[in-house]
Protein backbone atom coordinates (compact mmCIF):
# COMPACT_ATOMS: atom_id res chain seq x y z
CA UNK A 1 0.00 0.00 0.00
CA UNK A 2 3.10 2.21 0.58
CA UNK A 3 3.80 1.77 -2.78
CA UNK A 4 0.74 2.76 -3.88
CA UNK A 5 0.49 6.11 -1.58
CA UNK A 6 4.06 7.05 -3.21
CA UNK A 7 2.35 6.34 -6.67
CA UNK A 8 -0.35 8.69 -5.81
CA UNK A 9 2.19 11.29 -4.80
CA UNK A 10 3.90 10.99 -8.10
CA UNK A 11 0.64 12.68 -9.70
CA UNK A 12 -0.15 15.93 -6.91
CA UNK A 13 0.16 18.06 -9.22
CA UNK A 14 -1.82 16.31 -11.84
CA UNK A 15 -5.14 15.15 -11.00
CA UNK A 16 -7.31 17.80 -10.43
CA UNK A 17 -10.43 18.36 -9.85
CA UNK A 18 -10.01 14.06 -9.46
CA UNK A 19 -8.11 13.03 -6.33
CA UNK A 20 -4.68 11.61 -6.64
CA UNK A 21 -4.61 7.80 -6.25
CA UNK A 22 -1.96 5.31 -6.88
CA UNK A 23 -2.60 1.26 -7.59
CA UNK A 24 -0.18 -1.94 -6.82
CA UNK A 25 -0.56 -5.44 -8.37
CA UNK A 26 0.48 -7.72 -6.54
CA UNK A 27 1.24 -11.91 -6.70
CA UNK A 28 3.29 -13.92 -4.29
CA UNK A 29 4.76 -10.88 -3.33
CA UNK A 30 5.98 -9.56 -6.93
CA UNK A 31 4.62 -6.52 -8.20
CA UNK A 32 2.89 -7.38 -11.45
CA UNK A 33 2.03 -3.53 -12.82
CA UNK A 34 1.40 -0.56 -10.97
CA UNK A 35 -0.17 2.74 -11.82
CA UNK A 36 -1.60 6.32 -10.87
CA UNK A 37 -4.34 8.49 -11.61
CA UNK A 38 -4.02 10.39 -14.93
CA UNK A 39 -4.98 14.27 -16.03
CA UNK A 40 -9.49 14.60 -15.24
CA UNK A 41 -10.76 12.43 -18.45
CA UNK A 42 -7.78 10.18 -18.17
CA UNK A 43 -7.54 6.33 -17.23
CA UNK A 44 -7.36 6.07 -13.50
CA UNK A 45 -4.92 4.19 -11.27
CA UNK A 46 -6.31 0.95 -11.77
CA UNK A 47 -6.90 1.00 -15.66
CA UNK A 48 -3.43 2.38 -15.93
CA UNK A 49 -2.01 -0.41 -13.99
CA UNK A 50 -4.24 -3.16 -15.76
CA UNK A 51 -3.56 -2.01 -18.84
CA UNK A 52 0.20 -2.18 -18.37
CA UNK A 53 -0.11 -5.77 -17.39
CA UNK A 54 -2.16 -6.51 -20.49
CA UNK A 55 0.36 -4.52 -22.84
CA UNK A 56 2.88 -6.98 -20.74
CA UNK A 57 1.29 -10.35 -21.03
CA UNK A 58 0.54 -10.53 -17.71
CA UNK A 59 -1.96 -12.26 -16.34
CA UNK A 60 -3.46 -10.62 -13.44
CA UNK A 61 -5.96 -13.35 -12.33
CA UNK A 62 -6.42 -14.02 -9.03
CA UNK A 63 -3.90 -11.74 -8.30
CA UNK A 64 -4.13 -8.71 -4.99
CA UNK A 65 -4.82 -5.15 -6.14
CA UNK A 66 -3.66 -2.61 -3.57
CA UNK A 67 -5.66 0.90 -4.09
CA UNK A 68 -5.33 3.98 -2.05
CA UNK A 69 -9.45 4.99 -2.70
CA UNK A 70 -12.12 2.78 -3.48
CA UNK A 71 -12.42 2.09 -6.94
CA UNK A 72 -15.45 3.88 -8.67
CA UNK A 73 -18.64 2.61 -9.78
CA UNK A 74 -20.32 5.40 -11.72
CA UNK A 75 -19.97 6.41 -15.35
CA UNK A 76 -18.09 9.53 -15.01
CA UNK A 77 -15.91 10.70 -17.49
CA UNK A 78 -14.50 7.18 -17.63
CA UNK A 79 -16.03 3.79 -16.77
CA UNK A 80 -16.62 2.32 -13.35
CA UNK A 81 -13.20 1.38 -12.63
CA UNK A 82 -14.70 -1.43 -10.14
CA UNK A 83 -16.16 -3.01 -13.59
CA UNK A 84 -12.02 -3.35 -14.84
CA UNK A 85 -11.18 -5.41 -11.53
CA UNK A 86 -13.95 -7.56 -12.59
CA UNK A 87 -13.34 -8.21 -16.02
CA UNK A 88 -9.63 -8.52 -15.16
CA UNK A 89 -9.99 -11.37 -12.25
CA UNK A 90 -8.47 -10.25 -9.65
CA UNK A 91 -9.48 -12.12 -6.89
CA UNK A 92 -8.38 -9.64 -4.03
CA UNK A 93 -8.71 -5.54 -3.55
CA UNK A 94 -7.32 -3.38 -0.29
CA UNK A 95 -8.02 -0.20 -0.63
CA UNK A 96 -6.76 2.86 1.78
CA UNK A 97 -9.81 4.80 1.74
CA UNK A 98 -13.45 4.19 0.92
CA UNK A 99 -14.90 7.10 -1.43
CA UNK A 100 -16.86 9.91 0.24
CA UNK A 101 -17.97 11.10 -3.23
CA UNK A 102 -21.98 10.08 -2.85
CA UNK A 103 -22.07 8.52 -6.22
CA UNK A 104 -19.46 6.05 -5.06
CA UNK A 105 -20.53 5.61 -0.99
CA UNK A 106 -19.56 2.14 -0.69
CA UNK A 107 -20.92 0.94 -3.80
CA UNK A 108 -17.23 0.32 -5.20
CA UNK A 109 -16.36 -1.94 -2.50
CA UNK A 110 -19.97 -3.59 -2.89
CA UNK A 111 -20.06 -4.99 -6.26
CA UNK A 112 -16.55 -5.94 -5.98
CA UNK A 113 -18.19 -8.33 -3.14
CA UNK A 114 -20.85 -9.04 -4.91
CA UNK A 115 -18.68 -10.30 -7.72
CA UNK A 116 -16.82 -12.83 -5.18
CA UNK A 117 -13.70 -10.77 -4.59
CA UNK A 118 -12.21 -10.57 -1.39
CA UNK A 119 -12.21 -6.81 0.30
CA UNK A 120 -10.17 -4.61 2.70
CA UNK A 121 -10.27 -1.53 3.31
CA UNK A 122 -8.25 0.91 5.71
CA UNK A 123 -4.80 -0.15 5.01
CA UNK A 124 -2.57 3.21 5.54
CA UNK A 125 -5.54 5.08 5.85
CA UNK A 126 -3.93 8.40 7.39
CA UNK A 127 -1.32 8.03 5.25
CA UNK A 128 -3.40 8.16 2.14
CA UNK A 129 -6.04 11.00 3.32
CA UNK A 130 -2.99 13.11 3.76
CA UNK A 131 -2.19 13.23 -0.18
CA UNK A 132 -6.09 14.23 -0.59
CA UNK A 133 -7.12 16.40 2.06
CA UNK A 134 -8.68 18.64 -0.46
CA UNK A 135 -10.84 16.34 -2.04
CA UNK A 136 -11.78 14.79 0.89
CA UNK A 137 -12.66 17.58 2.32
CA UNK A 138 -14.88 18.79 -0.55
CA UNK A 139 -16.89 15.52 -0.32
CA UNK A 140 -17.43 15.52 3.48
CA UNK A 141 -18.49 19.49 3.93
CA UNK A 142 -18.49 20.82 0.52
CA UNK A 143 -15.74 23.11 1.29
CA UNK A 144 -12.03 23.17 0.02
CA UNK A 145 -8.86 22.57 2.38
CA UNK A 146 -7.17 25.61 2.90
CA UNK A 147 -3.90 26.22 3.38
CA UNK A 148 -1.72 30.00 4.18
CA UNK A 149 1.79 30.27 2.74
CA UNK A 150 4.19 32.93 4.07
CA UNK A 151 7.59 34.30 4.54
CA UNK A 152 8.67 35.35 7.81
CA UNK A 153 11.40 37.34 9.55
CA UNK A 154 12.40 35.74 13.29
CA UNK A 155 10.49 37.70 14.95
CA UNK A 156 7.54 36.96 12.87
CA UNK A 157 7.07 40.19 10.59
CA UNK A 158 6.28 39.60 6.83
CA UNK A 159 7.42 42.75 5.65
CA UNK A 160 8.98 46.32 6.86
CA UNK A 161 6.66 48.96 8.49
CA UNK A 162 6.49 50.82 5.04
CA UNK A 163 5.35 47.20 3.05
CA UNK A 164 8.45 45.86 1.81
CA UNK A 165 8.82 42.36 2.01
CA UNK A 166 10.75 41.78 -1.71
CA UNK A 167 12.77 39.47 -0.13
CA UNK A 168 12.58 38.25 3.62
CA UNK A 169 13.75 34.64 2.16
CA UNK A 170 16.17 33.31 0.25
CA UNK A 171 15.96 32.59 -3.93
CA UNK A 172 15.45 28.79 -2.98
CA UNK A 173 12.37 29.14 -0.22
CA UNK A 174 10.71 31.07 -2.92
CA UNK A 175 11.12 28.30 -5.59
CA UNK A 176 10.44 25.48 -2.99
CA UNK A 177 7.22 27.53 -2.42
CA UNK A 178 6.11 27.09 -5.61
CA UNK A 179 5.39 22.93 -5.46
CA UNK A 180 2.42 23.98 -2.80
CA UNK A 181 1.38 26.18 -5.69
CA UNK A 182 1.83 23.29 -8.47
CA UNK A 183 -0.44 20.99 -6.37
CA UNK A 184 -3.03 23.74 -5.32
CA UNK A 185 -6.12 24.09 -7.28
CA UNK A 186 -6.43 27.88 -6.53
CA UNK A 187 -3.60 30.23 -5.75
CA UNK A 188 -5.67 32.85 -3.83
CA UNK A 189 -4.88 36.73 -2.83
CA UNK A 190 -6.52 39.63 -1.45
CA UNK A 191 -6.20 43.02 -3.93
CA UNK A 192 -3.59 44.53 -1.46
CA UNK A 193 -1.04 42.63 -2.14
CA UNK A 194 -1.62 42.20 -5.91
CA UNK A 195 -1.80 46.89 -6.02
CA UNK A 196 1.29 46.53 -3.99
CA UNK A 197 3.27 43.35 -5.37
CA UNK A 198 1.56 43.00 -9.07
CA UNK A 199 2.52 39.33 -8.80
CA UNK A 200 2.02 36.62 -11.21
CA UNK A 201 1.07 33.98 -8.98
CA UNK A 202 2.23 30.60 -11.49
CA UNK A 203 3.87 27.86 -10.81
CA UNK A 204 7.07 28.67 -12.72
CA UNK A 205 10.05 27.17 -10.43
CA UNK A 206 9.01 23.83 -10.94
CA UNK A 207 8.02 21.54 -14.12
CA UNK A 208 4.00 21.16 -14.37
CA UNK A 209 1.60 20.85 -16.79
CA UNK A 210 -1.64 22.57 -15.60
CA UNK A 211 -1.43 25.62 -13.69
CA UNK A 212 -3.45 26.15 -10.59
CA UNK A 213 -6.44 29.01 -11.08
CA UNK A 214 -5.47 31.91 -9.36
CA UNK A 215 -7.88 34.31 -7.69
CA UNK A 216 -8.01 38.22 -5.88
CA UNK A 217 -10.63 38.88 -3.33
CA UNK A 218 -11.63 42.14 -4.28
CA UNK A 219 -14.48 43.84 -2.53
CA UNK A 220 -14.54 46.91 -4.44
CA UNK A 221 -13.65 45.56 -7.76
CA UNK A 222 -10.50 47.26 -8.33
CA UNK A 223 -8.43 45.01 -10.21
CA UNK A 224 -6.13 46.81 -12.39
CA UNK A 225 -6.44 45.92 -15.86
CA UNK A 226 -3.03 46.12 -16.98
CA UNK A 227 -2.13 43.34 -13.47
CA UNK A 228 0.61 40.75 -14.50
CA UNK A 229 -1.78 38.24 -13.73
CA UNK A 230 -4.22 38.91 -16.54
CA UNK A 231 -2.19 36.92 -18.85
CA UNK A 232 -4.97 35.12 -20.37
CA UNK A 233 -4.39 32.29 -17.90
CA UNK A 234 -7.74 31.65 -16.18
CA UNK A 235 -8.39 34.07 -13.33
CA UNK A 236 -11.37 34.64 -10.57
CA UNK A 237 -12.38 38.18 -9.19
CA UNK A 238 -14.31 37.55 -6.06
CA UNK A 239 -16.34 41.04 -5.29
CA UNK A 240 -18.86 42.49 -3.81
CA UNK A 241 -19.20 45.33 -6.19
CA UNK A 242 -20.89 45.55 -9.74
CA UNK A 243 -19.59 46.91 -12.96
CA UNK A 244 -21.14 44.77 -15.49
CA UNK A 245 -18.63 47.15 -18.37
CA UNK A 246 -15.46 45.95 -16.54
CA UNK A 247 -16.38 42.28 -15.93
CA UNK A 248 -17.32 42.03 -19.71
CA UNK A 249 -14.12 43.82 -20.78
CA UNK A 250 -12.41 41.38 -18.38
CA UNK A 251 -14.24 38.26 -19.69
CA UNK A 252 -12.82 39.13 -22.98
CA UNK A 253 -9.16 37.98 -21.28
CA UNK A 254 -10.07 34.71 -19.22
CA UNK A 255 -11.37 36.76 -15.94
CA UNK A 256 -14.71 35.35 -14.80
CA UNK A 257 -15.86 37.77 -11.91
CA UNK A 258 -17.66 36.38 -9.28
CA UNK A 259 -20.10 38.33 -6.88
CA UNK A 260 -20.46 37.36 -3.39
CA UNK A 261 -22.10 39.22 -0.32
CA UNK A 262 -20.33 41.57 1.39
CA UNK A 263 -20.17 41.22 5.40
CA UNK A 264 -18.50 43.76 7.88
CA UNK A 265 -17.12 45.44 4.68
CA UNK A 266 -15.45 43.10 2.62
CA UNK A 267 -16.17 39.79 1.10
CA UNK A 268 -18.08 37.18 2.80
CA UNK A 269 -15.04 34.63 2.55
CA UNK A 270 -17.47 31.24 4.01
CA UNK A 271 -19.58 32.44 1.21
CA UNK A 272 -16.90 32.67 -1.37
CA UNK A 273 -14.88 29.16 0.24
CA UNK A 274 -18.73 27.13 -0.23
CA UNK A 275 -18.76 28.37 -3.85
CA UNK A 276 -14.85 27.56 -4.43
CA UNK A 277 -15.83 24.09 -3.12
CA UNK A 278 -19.29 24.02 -5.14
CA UNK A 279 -17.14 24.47 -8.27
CA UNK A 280 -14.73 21.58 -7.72
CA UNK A 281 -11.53 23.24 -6.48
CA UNK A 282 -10.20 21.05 -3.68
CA UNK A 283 -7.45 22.70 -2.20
CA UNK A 284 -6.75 26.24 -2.62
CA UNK A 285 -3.31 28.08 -1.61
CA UNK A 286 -3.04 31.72 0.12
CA UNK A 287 -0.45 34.01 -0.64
CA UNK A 288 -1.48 36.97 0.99
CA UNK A 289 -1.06 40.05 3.45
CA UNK A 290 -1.82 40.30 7.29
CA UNK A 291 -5.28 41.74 6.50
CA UNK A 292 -7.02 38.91 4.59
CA UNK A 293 -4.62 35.97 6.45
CA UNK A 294 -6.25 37.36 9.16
CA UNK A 295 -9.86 37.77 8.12
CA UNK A 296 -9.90 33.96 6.68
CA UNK A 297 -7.93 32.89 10.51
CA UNK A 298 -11.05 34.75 12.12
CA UNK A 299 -13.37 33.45 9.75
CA UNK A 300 -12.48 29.85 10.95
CA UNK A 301 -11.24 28.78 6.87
CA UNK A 302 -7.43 28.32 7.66
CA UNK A 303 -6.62 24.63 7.67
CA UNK A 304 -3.21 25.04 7.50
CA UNK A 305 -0.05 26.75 7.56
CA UNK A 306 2.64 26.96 5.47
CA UNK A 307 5.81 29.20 7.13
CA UNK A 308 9.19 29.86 5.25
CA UNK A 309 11.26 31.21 8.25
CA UNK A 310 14.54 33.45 7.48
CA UNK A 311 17.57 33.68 9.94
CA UNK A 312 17.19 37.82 10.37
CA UNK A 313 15.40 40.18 12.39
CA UNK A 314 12.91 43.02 11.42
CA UNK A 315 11.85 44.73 14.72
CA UNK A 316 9.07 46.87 13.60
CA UNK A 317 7.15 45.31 11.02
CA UNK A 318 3.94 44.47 9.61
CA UNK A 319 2.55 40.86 11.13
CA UNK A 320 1.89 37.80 9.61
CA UNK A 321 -2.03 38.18 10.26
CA UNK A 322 -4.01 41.07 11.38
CA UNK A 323 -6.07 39.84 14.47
CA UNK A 324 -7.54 41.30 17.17
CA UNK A 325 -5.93 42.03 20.83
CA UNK A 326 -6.54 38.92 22.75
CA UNK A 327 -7.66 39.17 26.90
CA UNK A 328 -5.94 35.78 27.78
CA UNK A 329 -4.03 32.66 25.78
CA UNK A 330 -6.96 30.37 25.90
CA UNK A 331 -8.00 32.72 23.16
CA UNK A 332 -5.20 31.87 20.84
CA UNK A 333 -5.31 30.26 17.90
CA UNK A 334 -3.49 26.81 17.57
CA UNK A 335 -1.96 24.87 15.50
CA UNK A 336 0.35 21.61 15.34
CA UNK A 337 3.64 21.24 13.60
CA UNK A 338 3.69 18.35 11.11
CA UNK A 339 6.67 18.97 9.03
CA UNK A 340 9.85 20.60 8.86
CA UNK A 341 12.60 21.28 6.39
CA UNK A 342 15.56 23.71 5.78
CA UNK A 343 15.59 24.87 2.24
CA UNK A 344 18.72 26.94 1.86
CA UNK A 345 19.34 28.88 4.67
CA UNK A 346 15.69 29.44 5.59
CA UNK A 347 13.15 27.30 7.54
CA UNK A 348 10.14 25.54 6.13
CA UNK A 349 7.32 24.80 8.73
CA UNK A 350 4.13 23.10 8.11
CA UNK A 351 1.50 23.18 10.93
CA UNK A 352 -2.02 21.93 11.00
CA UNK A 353 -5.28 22.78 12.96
CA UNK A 354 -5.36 19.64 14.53
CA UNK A 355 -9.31 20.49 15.33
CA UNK A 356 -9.64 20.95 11.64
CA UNK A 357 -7.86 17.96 10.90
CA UNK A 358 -9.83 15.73 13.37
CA UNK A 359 -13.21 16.65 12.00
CA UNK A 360 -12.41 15.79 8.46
CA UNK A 361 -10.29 12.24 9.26
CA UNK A 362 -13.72 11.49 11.62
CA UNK A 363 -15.97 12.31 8.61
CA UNK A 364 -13.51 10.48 6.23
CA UNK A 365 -12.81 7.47 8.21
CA UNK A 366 -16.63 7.32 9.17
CA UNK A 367 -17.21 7.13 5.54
């Protein structure tokens, strides 16, 4: 099944709006044919792998097919994988994961049984749910995982008193960065930092072949329309405000402007996460100032955190989220550290709201 989750990693960046999923064959111990998860419309991991033991000769008969999801059982864009096993004989399937996707449920696993093959299921599980939080998390509340990458001084400023923050960390931390882009479905940030930075927000430092969405949260609406980003590369305004002459003009170049309510003065970001996850975007990246990492931390959408942490001091600075003046440390917000790297001479940290995290493995495991 290891084999399989490392399969499944092998494609992060590939998948979406599918989740990534990686597929062993196994006899007597020997691998037989293997596979992952192609691009949405493509075979997935267990065609791929039982085609490349057809292409081989190999009979797969009776043979064990390790999965890290259920297979499907709906007509999608490609056939009921679960129908493949069949045909093919294998006589055993473990999967990681069942499916949370309602048109799956269970049913996978089901007519495999019904069919006389042998079923297990929750091999590696936490292993496997952390390669597809996103989509996992879309299935279980309809809303996308969320995670906030930033770049941070020692004493935990993100840029100089006057805005500069061109650059706290080192050439390396910034390419590094740009993998979490690669496997995001949405690079998202607020319209301060794209009237102060005018950044392009791709994937560039590392080899890809889809590029993640990116999107401004723009209450007013006041998206330049000469910004880097409008490089005919698909691109989401989320605003409150209307100017139907502007969204059409914008339209014309790829932008498709999307209204949502305005609370306490800006966006209403649960409002604009449930449509992000309506629309099939599973995990969505932040690059953004204090002001909106803060609104989403208050707002309760932060999932994660993603910290690149340089060896030098700021002193006065601006932080990395703009929150309120708490009364007592029972107020704080928490996270857990789940990762750690140095990437040149800078820190990489990766922490988790374990809360967060609990509630979706309960609603996944449950599943």
């Amino acid at each position: 099944m290891r084999q399989a989750i490392e399969l499944s990693r092998s494609v992060l960046y590939v998948t979406s709006p599918n989740p990534r999923v990686g597929c062993v064959i196994v006899r007597d111990g020997h691998v037989l044919a293997s596979g992952a998860t192609q691009r949405a419309g493509g075979p997935h991991a267990e065609v791929v792998a039982l085609r490349q033991a057809a292409q081989a000769g190999i009979d797969v008969s009776g043979a064990t097919l390790y999965v890290t999801l259920e297979p499907c059982s709906h007509h999608g864009r490609t056939p009921p994988c679960a129908d493949a096993i069949i045909e093919a004989g294998i006589g055993r399937v473990v999967v990681a994961l069942k499916d949370p996707n309602p048109l799956v449920g269970g049913q996978g696993m089901a007519r495999l049984r019904q069919a006389g093959i042998e079923t297990e299921s929750g091999v590696c599980a936490e292993e496997a749910l952390d390669i597809n939080p996103g989509f996992m998390s879309r299935m279980t509340s309809g809303m996308p995982w969320v995670w906030l990458k930033t770049a941070i001084s020692l004493d935990g400023r993100v840029a100089l008193p006057n805005g500069q923050s061109q650059w706290i960390t080192s050439q390396l931390a910034r390419d590094d960065s740009h993998h979490w882009r690669a496997r995001s479905c949405m690079v998202l940030t607020g319209i301060g930092t794209l009237l102060g930075d005018d950044p392009s927000l791709t994937a560039r430092a590392v080899p890809t072949e889809r590029q993640p969405v990116r999107a401004v949260v723009d209450t007013r609406f006041r998206i330049p329309e000469t910004a880097r980003l409008l490089d005919g590369g698909p691109v989401i305004v989320f605003t409150a405000s209307d100017d139907p002459a502007k969204a059409e003009r914008l339209a014309r170049r790829n932008v498709r402007v999307i209204r949502i309510s305005e609370l306490n003065g800006r966006v209403d970001l649960a409002e604009m996460m449930r449509w992000i996850g309506q629309n099939a975007f599973n995990e969505v990246h932040v690059e953004s100032g204090g002001r909106l990492a803060g609104a989403l931390q208050q707002a309760g959408l932060l999932d994660e955190l993603l910290v690149y942490v340089a060896p030098i001091l700021l002193g006065s600075g601006l932080p990395l989220a703009a929150l309120p003046q708490l009364e007592a440390l029972s107020q704080a917000c928490r996270y857990e550290f789940i990762e750690h790297a140095q990437v040149g001479t800078d820190m990489r940290l990766r922490l988790r709201s374990a809360e967060r995290w609990q509630v979706l493995r309960q609603a996944v495991l449950a599943s």
